[in-house]
PDB file of N, CA and C in Angstrom:
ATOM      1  N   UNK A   1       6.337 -11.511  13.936  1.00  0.00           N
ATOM      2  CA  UNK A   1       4.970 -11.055  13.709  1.00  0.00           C
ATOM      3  C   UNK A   1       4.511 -10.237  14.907  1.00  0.00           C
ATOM      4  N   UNK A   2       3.931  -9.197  14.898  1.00  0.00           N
ATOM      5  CA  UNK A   2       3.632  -8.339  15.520  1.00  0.00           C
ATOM      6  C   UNK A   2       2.326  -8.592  16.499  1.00  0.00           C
ATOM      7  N   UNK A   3       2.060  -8.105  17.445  1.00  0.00           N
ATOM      8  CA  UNK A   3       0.707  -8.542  18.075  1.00  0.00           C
ATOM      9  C   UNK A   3      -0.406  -7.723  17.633  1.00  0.00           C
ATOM     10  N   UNK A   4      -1.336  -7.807  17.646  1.00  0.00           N
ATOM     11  CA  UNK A   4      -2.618  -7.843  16.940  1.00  0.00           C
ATOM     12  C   UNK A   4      -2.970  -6.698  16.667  1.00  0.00           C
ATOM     13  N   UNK A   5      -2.865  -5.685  17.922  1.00  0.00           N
ATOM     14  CA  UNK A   5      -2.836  -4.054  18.233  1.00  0.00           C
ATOM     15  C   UNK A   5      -2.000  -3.683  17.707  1.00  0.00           C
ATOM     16  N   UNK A   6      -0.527  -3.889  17.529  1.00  0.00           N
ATOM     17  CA  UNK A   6       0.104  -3.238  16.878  1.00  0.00           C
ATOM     18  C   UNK A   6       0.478  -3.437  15.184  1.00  0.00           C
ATOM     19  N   UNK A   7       0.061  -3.837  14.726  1.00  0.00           N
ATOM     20  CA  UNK A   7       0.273  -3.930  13.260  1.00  0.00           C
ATOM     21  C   UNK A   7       0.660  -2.422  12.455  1.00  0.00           C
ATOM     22  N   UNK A   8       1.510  -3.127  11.771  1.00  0.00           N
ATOM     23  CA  UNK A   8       1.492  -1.557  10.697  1.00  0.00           C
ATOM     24  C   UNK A   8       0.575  -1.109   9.697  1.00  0.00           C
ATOM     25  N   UNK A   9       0.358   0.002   9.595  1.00  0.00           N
ATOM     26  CA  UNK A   9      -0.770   0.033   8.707  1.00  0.00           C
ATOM     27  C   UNK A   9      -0.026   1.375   7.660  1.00  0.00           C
ATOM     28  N   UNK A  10      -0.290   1.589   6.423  1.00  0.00           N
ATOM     29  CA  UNK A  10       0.283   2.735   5.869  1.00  0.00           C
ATOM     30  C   UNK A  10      -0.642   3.193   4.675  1.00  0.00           C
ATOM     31  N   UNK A  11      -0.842   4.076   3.882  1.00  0.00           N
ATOM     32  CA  UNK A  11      -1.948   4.965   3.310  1.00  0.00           C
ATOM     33  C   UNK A  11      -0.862   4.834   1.620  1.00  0.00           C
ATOM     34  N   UNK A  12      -1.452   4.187   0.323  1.00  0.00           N
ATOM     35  CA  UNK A  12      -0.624   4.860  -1.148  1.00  0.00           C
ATOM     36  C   UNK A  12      -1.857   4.714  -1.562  1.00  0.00           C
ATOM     37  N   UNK A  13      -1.316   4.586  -3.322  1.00  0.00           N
ATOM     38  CA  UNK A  13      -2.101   4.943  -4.358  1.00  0.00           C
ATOM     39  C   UNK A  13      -2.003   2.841  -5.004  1.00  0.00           C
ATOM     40  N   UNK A  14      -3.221   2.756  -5.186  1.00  0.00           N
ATOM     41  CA  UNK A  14      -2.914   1.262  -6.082  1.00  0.00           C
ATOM     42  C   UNK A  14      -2.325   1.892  -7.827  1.00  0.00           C
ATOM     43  N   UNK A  15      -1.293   0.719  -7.576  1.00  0.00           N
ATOM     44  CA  UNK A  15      -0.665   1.515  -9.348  1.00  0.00           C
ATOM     45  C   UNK A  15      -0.925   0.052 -10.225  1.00  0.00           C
ATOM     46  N   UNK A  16      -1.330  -1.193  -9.679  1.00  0.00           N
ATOM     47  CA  UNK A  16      -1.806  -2.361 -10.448  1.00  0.00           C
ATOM     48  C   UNK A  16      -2.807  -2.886 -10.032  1.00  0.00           C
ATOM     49  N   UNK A  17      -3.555  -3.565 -10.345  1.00  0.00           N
ATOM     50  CA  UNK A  17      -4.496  -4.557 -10.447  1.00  0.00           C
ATOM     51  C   UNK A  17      -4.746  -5.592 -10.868  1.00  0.00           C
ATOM     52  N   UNK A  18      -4.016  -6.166 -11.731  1.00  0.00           N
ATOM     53  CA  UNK A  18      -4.399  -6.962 -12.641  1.00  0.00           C
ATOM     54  C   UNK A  18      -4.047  -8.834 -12.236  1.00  0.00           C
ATOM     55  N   UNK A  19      -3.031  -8.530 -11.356  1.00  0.00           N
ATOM     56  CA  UNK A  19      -3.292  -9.778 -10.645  1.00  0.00           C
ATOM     57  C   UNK A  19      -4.996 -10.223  -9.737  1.00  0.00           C
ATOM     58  N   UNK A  20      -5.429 -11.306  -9.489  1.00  0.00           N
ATOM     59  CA  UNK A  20      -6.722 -11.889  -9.049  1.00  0.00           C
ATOM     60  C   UNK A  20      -5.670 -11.563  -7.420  1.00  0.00           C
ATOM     61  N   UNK A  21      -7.337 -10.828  -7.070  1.00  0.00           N
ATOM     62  CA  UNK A  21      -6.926 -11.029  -5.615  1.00  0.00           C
ATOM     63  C   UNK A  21      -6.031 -10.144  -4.859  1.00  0.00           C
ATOM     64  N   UNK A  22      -5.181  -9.598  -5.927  1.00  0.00           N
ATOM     65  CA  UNK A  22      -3.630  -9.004  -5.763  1.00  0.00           C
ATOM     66  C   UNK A  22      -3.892  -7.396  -5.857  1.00  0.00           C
ATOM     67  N   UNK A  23      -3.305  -6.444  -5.344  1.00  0.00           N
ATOM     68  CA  UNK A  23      -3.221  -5.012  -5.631  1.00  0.00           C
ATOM     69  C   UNK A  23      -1.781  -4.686  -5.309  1.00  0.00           C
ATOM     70  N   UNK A  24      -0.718  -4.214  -6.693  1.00  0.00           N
ATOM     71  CA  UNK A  24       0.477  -3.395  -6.148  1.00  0.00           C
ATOM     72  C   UNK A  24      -0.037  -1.884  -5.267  1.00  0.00           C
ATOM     73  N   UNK A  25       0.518  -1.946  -4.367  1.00  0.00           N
ATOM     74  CA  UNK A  25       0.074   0.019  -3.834  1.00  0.00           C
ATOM     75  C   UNK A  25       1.733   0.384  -3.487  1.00  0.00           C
ATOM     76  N   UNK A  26       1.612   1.611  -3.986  1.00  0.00           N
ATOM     77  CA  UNK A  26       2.906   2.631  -3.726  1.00  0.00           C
ATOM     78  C   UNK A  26       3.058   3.126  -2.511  1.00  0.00           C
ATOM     79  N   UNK A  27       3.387   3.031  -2.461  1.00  0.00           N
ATOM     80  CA  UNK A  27       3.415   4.035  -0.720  1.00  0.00           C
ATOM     81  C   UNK A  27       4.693   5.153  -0.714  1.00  0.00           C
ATOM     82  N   UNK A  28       4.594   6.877  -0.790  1.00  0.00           N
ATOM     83  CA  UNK A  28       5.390   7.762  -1.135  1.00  0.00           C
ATOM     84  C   UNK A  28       5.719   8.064   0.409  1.00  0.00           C
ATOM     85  N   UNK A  29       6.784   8.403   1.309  1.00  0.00           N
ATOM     86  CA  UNK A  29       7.158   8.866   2.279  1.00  0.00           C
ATOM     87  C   UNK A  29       8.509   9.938   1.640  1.00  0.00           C
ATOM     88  N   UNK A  30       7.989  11.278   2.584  1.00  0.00           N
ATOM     89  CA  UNK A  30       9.300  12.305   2.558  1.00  0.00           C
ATOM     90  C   UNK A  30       9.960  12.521   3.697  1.00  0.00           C
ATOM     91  N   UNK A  31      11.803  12.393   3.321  1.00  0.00           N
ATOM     92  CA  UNK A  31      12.650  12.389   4.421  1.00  0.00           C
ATOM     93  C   UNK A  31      13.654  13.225   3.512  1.00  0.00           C
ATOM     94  N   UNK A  32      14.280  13.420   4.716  1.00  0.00           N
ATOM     95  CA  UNK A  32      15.508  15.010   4.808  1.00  0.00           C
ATOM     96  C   UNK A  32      16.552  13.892   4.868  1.00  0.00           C
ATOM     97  N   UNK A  33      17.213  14.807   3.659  1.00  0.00           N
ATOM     98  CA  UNK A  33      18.991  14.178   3.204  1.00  0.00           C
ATOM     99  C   UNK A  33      19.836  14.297   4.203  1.00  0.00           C
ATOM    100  N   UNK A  34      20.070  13.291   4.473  1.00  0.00           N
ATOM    101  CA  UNK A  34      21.423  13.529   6.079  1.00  0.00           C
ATOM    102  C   UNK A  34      22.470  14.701   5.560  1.00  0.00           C
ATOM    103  N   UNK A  35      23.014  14.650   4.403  1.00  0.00           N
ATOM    104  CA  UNK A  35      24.217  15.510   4.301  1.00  0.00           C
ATOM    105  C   UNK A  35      23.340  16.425   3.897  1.00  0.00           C
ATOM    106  N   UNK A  36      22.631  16.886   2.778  1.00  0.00           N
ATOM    107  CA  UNK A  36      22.303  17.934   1.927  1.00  0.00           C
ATOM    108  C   UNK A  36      20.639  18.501   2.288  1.00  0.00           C
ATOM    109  N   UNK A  37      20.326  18.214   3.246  1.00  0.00           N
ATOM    110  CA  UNK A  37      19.164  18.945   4.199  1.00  0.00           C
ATOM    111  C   UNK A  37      18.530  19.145   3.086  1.00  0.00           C
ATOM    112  N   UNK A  38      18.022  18.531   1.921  1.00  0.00           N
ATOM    113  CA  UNK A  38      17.048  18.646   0.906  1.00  0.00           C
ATOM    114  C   UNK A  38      15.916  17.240   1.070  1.00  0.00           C
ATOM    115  N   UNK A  39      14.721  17.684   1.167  1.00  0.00           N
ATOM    116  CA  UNK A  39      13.749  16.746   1.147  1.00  0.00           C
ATOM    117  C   UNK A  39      13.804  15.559   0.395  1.00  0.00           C
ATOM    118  N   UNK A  40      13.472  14.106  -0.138  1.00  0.00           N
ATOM    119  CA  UNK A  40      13.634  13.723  -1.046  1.00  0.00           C
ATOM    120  C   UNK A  40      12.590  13.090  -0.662  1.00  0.00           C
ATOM    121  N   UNK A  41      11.406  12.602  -1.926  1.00  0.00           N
ATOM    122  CA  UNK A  41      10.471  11.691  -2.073  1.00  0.00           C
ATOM    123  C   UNK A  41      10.878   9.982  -1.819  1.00  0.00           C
ATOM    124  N   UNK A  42      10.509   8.903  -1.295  1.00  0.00           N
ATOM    125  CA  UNK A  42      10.906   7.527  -1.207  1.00  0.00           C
ATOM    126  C   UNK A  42      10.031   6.803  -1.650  1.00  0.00           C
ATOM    127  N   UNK A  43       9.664   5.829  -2.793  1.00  0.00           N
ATOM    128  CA  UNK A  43       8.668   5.372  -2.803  1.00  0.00           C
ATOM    129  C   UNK A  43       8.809   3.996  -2.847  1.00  0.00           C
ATOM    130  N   UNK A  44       7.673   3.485  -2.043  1.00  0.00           N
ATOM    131  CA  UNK A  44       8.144   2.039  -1.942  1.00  0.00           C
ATOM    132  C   UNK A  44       6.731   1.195  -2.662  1.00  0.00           C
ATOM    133  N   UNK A  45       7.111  -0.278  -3.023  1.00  0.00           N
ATOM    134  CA  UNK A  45       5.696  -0.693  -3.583  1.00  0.00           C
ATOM    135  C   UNK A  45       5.708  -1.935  -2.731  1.00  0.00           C
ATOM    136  N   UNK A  46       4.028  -2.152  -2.358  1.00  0.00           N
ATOM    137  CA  UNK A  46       3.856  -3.901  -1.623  1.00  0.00           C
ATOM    138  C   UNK A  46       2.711  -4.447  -2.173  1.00  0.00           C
ATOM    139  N   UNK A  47       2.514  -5.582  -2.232  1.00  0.00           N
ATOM    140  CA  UNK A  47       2.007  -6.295  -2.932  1.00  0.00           C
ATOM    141  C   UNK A  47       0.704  -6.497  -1.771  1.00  0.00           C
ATOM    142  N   UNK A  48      -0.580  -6.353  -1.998  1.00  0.00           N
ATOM    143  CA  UNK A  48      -1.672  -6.232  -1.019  1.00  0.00           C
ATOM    144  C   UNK A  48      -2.731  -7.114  -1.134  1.00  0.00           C
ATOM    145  N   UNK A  49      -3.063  -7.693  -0.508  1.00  0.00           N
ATOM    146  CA  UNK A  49      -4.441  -8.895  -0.470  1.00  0.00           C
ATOM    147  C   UNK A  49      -5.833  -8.548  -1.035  1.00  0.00           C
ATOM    148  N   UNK A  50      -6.525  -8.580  -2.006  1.00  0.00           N
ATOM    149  CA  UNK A  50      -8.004  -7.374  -1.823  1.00  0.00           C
ATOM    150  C   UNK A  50      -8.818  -8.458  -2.288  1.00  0.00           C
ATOM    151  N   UNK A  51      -8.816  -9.227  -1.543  1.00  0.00           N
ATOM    152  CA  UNK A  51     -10.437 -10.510  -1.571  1.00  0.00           C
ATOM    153  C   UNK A  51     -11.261 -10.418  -2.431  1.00  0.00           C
ATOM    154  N   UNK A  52     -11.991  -9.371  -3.028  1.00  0.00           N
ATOM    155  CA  UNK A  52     -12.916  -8.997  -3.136  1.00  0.00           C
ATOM    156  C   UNK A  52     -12.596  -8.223  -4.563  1.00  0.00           C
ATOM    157  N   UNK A  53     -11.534  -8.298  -5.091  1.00  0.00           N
ATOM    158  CA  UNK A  53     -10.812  -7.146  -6.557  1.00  0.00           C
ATOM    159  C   UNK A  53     -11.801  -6.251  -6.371  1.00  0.00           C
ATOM    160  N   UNK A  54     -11.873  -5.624  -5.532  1.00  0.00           N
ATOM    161  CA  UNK A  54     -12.553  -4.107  -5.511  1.00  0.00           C
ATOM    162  C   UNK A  54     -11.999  -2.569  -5.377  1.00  0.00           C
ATOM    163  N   UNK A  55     -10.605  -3.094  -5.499  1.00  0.00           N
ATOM    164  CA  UNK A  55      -9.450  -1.734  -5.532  1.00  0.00           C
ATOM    165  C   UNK A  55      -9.250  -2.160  -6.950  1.00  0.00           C
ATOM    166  N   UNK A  56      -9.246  -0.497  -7.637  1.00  0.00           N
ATOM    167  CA  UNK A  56      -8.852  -0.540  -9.106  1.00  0.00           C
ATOM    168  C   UNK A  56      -7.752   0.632  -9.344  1.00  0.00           C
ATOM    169  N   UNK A  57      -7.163   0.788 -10.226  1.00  0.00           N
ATOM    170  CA  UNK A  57      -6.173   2.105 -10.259  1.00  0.00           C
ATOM    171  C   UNK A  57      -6.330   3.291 -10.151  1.00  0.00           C
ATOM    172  N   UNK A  58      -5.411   4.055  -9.083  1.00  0.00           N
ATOM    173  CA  UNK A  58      -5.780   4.708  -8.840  1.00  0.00           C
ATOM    174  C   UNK A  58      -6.211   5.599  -6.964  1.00  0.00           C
ATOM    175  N   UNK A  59      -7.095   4.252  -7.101  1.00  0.00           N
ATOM    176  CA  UNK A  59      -7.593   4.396  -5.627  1.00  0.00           C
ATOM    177  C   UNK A  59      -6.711   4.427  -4.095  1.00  0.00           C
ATOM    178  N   UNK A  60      -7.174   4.912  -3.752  1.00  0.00           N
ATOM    179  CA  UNK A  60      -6.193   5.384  -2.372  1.00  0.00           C
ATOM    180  C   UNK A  60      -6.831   4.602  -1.009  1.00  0.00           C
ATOM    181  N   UNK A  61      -5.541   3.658  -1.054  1.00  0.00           N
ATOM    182  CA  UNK A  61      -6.264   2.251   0.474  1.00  0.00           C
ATOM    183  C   UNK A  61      -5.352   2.247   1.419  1.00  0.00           C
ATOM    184  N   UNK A  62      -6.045   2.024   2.682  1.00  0.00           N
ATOM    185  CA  UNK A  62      -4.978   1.729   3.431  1.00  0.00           C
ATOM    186  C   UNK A  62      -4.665  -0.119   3.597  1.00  0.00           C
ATOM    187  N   UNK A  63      -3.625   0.171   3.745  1.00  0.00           N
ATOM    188  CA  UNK A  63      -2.882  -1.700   3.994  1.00  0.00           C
ATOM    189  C   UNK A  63      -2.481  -1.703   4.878  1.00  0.00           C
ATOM    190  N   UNK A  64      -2.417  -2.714   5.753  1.00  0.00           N
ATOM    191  CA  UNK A  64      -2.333  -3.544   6.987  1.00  0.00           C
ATOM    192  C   UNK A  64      -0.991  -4.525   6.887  1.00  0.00           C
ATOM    193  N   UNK A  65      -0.180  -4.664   8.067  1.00  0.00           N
ATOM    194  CA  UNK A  65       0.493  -5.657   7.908  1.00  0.00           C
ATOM    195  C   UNK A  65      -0.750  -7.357   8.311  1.00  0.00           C
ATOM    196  N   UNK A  66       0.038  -8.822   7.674  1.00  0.00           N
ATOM    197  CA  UNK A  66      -0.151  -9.455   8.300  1.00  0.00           C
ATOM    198  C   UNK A  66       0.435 -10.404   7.697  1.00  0.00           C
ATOM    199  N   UNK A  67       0.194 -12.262   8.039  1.00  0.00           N
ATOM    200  CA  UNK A  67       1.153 -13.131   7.611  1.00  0.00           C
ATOM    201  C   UNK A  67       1.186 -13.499   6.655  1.00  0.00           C
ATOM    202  N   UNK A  68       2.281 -14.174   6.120  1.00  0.00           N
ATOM    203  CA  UNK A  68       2.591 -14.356   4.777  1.00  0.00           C
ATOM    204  C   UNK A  68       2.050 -14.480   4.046  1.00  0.00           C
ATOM    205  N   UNK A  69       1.112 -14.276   2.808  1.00  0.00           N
ATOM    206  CA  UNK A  69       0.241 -14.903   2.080  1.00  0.00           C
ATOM    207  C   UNK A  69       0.970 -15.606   1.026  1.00  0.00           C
ATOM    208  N   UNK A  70       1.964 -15.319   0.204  1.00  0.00           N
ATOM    209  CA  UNK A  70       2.600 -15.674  -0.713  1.00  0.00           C
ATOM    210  C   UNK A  70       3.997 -15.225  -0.705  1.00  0.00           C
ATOM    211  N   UNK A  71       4.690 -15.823  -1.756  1.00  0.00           N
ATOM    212  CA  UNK A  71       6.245 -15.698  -1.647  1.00  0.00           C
ATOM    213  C   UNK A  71       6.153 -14.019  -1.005  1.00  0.00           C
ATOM    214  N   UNK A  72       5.479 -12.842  -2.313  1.00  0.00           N
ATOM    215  CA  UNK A  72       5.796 -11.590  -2.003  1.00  0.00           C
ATOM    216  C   UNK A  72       4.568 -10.601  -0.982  1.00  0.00           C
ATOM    217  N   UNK A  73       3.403 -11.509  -0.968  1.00  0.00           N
ATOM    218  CA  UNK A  73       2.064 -10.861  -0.266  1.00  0.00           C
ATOM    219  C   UNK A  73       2.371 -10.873   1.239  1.00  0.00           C
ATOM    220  N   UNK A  74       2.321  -9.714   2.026  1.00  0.00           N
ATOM    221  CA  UNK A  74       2.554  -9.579   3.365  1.00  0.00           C
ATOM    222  C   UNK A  74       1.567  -8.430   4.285  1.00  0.00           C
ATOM    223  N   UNK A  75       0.817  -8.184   3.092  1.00  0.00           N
ATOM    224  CA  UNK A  75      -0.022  -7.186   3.261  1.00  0.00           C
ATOM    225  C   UNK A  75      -1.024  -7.284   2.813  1.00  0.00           C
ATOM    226  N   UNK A  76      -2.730  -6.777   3.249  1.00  0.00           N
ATOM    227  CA  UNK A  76      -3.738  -6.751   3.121  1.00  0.00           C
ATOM    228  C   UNK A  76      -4.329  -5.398   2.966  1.00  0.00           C
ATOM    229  N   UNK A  77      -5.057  -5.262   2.136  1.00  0.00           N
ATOM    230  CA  UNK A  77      -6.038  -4.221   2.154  1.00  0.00           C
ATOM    231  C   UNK A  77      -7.330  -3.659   3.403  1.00  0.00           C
ATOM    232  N   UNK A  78      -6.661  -2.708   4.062  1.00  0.00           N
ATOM    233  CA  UNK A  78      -7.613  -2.728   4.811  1.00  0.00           C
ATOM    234  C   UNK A  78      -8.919  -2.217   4.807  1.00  0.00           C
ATOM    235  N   UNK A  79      -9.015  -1.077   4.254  1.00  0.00           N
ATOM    236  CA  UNK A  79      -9.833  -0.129   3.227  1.00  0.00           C
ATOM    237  C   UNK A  79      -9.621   0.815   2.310  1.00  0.00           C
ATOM    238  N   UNK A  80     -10.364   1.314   1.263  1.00  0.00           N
ATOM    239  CA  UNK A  80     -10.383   2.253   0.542  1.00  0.00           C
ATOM    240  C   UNK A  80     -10.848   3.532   1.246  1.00  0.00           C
ATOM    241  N   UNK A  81      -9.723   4.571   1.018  1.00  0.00           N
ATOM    242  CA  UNK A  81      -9.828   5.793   1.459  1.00  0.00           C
ATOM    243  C   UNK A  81     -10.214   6.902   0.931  1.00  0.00           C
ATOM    244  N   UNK A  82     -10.224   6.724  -0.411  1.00  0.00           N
ATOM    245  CA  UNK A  82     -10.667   7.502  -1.538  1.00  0.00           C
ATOM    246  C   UNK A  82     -10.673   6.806  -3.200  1.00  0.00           C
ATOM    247  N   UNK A  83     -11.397   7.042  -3.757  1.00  0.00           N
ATOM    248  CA  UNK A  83     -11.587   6.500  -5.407  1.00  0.00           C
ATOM    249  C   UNK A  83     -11.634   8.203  -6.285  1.00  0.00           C
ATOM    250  N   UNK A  84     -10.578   8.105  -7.130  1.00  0.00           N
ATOM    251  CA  UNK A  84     -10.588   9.490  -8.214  1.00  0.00           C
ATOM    252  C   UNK A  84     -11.827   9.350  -8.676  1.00  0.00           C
ATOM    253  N   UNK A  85     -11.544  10.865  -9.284  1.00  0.00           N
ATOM    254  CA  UNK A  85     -12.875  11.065  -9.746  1.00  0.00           C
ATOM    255  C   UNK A  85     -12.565  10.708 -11.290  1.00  0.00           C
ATOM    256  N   UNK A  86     -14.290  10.524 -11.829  1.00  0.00           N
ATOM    257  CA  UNK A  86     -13.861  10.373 -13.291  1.00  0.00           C
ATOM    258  C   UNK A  86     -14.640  11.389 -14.216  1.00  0.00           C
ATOM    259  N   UNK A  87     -14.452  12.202 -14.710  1.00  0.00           N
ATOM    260  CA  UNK A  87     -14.866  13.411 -15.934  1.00  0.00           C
ATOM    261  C   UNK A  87     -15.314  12.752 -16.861  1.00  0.00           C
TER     262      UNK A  87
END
């Protein structure tokens, strides 16, 4: 576990909700192919803490590392960075 200052923190899109409490968020990072020097998209998903079910799909949060909450919860919501728009 990391010390307090340093925690990781990283920026996706929530792609679930529907667990209590729970938010899946994606998190997309781009890295260069060791052999074939072509970009490739990586996307990873973590399972995020949101107290409050106030992240809904869609929305763009940042997450925080911290300790275990559950078998797969290791991460918390730290804030919402943006909410789409709706037409």
């Amino acid at each position: 576990m990391p010390e307090r200052g340093s925690r990781r923190t990283m920026i996706g899109e929530v792609i679930s909700d529907k667990m209590d409490k729970t938010v899946v968020v994606q998190v997309e990072r781009r890295v260069r192919h060791r052999m074939y020097k072509k970009f490739v998209t990586l996307r990873s998903r973590y399972k995020a803490h949101d107290e409050q079910n106030a992240c809904k799909v869609g929305d763009i949060v940042q997450i925080v590392e911290s300790q275990p909450l559950s078998r797969d919860k290791r991460w918390r919501v730290q804030k919402r960075v943006s909410r789409p728009e709706v037409a």
